[in-house]
Protein backbone atom coordinates (compact mmCIF):
# COMPACT_ATOMS: atom_id res chain seq x y z
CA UNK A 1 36.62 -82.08 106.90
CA UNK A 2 34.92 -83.40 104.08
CA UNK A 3 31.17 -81.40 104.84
CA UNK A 4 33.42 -78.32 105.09
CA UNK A 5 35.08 -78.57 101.60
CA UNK A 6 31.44 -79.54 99.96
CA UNK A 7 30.16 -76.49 101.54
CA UNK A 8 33.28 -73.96 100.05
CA UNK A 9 33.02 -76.09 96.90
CA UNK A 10 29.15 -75.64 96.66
CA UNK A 11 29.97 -71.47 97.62
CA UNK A 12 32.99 -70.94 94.93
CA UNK A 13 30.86 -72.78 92.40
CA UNK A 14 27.40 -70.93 92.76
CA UNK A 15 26.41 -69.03 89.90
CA UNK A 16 27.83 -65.28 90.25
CA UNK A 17 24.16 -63.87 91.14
CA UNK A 18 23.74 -66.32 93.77
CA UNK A 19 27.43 -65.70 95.64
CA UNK A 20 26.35 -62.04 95.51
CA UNK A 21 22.89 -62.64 97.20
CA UNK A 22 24.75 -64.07 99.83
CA UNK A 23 27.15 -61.57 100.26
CA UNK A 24 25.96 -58.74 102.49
CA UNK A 25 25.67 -55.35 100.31
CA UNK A 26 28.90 -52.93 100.81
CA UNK A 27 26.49 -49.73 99.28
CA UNK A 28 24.54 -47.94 101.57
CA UNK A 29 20.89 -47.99 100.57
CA UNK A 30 19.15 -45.47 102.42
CA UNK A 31 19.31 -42.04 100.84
CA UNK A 32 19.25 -39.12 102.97
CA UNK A 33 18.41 -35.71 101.92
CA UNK A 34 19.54 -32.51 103.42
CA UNK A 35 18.25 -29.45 101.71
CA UNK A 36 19.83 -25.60 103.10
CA UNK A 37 18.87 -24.97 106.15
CA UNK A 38 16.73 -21.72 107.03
CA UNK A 39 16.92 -18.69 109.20
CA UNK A 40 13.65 -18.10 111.18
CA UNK A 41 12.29 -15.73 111.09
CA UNK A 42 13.76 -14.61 107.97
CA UNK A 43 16.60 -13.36 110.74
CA UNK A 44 19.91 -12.67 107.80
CA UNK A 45 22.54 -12.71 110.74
CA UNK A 46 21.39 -16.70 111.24
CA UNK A 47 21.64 -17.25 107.56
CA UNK A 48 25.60 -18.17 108.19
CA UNK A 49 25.04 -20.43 110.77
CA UNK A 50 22.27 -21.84 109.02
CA UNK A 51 24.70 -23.17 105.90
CA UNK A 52 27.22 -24.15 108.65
CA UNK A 53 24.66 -26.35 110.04
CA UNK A 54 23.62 -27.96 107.21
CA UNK A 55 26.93 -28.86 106.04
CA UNK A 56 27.64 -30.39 109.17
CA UNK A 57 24.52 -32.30 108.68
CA UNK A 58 25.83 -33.49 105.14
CA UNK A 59 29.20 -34.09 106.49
CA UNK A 60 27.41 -36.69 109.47
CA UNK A 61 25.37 -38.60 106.68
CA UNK A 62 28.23 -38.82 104.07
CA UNK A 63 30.91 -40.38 107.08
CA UNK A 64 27.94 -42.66 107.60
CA UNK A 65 28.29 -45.96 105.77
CA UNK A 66 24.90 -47.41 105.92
CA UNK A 67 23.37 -43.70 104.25
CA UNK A 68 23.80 -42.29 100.79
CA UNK A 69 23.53 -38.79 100.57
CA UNK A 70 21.28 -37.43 98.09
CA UNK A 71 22.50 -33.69 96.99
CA UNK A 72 19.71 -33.38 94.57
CA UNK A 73 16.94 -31.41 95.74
CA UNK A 74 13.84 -29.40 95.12
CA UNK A 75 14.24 -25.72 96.67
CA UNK A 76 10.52 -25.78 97.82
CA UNK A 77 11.81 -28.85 100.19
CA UNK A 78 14.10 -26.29 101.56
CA UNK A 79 11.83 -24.17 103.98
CA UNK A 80 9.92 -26.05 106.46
CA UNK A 81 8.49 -22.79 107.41
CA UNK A 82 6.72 -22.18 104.09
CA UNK A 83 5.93 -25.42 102.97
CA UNK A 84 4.16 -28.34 104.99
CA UNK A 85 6.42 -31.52 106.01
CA UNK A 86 4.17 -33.46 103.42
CA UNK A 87 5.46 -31.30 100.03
CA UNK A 88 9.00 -31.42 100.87
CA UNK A 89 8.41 -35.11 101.80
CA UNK A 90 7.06 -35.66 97.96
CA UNK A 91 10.09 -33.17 96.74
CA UNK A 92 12.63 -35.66 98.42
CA UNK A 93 10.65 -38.76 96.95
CA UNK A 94 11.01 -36.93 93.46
CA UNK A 95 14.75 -37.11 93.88
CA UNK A 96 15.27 -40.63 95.54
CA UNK A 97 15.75 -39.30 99.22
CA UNK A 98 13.96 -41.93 101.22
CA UNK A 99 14.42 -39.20 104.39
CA UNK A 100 15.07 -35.51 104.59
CA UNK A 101 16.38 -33.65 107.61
CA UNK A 102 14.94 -30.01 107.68
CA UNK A 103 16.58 -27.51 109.84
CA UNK A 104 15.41 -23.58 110.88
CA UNK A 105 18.16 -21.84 112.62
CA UNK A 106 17.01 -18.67 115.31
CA UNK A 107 18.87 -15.95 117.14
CA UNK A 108 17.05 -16.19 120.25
CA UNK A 109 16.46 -12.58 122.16
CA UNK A 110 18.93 -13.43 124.52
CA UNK A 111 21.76 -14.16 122.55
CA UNK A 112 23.70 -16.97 120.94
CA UNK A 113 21.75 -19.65 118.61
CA UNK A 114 19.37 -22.51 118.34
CA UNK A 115 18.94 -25.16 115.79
CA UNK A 116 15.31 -27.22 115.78
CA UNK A 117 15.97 -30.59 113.64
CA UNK A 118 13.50 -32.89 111.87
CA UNK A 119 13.82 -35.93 110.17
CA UNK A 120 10.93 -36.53 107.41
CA UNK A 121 10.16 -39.79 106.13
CA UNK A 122 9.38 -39.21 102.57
CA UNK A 123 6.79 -42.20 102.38
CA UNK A 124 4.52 -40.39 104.54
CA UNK A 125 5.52 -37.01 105.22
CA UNK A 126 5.41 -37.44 108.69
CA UNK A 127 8.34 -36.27 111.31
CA UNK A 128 9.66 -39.37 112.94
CA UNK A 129 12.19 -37.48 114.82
CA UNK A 130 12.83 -34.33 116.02
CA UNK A 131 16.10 -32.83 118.02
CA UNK A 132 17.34 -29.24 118.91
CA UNK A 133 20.51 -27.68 119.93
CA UNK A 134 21.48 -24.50 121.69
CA UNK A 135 24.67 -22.52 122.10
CA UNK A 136 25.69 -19.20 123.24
CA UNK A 137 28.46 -18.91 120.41
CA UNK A 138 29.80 -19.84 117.10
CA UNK A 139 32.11 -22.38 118.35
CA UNK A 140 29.87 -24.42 120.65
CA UNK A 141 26.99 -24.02 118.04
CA UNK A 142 28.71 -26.47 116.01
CA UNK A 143 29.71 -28.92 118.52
CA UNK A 144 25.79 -28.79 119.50
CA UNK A 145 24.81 -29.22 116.01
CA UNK A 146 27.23 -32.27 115.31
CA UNK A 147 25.42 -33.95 118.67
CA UNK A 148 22.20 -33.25 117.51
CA UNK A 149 22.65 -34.66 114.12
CA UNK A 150 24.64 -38.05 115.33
CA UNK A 151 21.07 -38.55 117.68
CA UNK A 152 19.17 -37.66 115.04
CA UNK A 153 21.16 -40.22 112.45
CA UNK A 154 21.11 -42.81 115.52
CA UNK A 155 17.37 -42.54 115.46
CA UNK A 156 17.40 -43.04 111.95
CA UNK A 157 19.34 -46.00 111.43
CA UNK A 158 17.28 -47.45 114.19
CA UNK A 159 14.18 -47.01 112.61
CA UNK A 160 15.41 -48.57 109.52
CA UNK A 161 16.60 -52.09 111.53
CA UNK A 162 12.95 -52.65 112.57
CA UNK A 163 11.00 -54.67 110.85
């Protein structure tokens, strides 16, 4: 009994900086950028689905404890179309995002919609993951884009437990 006490006694004594060291952090550290999503190819009836998309995207990282979501962001960082993976990488470094997740929404020919996801690591600029979704309407659309963007998170937070 007596090791045990020593050890509390040695804990509740510690200097304040110390007991919080040793305390796992409760804020989530990894910021996580999600700029408007775009309409290719400049296709105005996607434009609503686009925003829809993204929000859901936002919604997916804010209920995620382990990411901060950073709502700051440079427009060119926006339009993965326009602007290489590499700028909007440095635009999301400029406002602490330490990934971005770029969407382009399409109406394909044959009806209905499809979302391509990437997540960008801003340290390099490179895509580290990539995921789609497809649905013939509205409705589904979203369910499709909320399963894309939990496997895209999943991949995240995996990447940041390695080493």
């Amino acid at each position: 009994m007596r090791p045990l006490a020593l050890l509390l006694g040695c804990t509740l004594l510690a200097p304040p900086a110390a007991r919080a060291q040793q305390r796992p952090s409760s804020s989530p550290t990894v910021g996580v950028a999600v700029p408007p999503f775009v309409a290719v190819p400049n296709d105005t009836s996607a434009l609503p689905a686009a925003a829809t998309a993204a929000a859901i995207l936002r919604g997916l990282v804010r209920a995620d404890s382990t990411l901060r979501l950073v709502t700051r962001y440079d427009s060119a960082a926006a339009n993965p179309q326009l602007d290489s993976a590499r700028h909007a990488a440095r635009s999301g470094r400029l406002v602490g995002a330490r990934y971005l997740i770029l969407g382009a929404v399409a109406r394909p020919a044959g009806g209905g919609y499809r979302l391509d996801l990437r997540l960008v690591f801003t340290e390099t600029g490179d895509s580290v993951a990539r995921d789609s979704a497809k649905a013939p309407d509205p409705r589904a659309f979203q369910g499709a884009v909320a399963d894309a963007g939990r496997a895209l998170l999943r991949n995240l937070r995996q990447r940041e437990r390695r080493p």
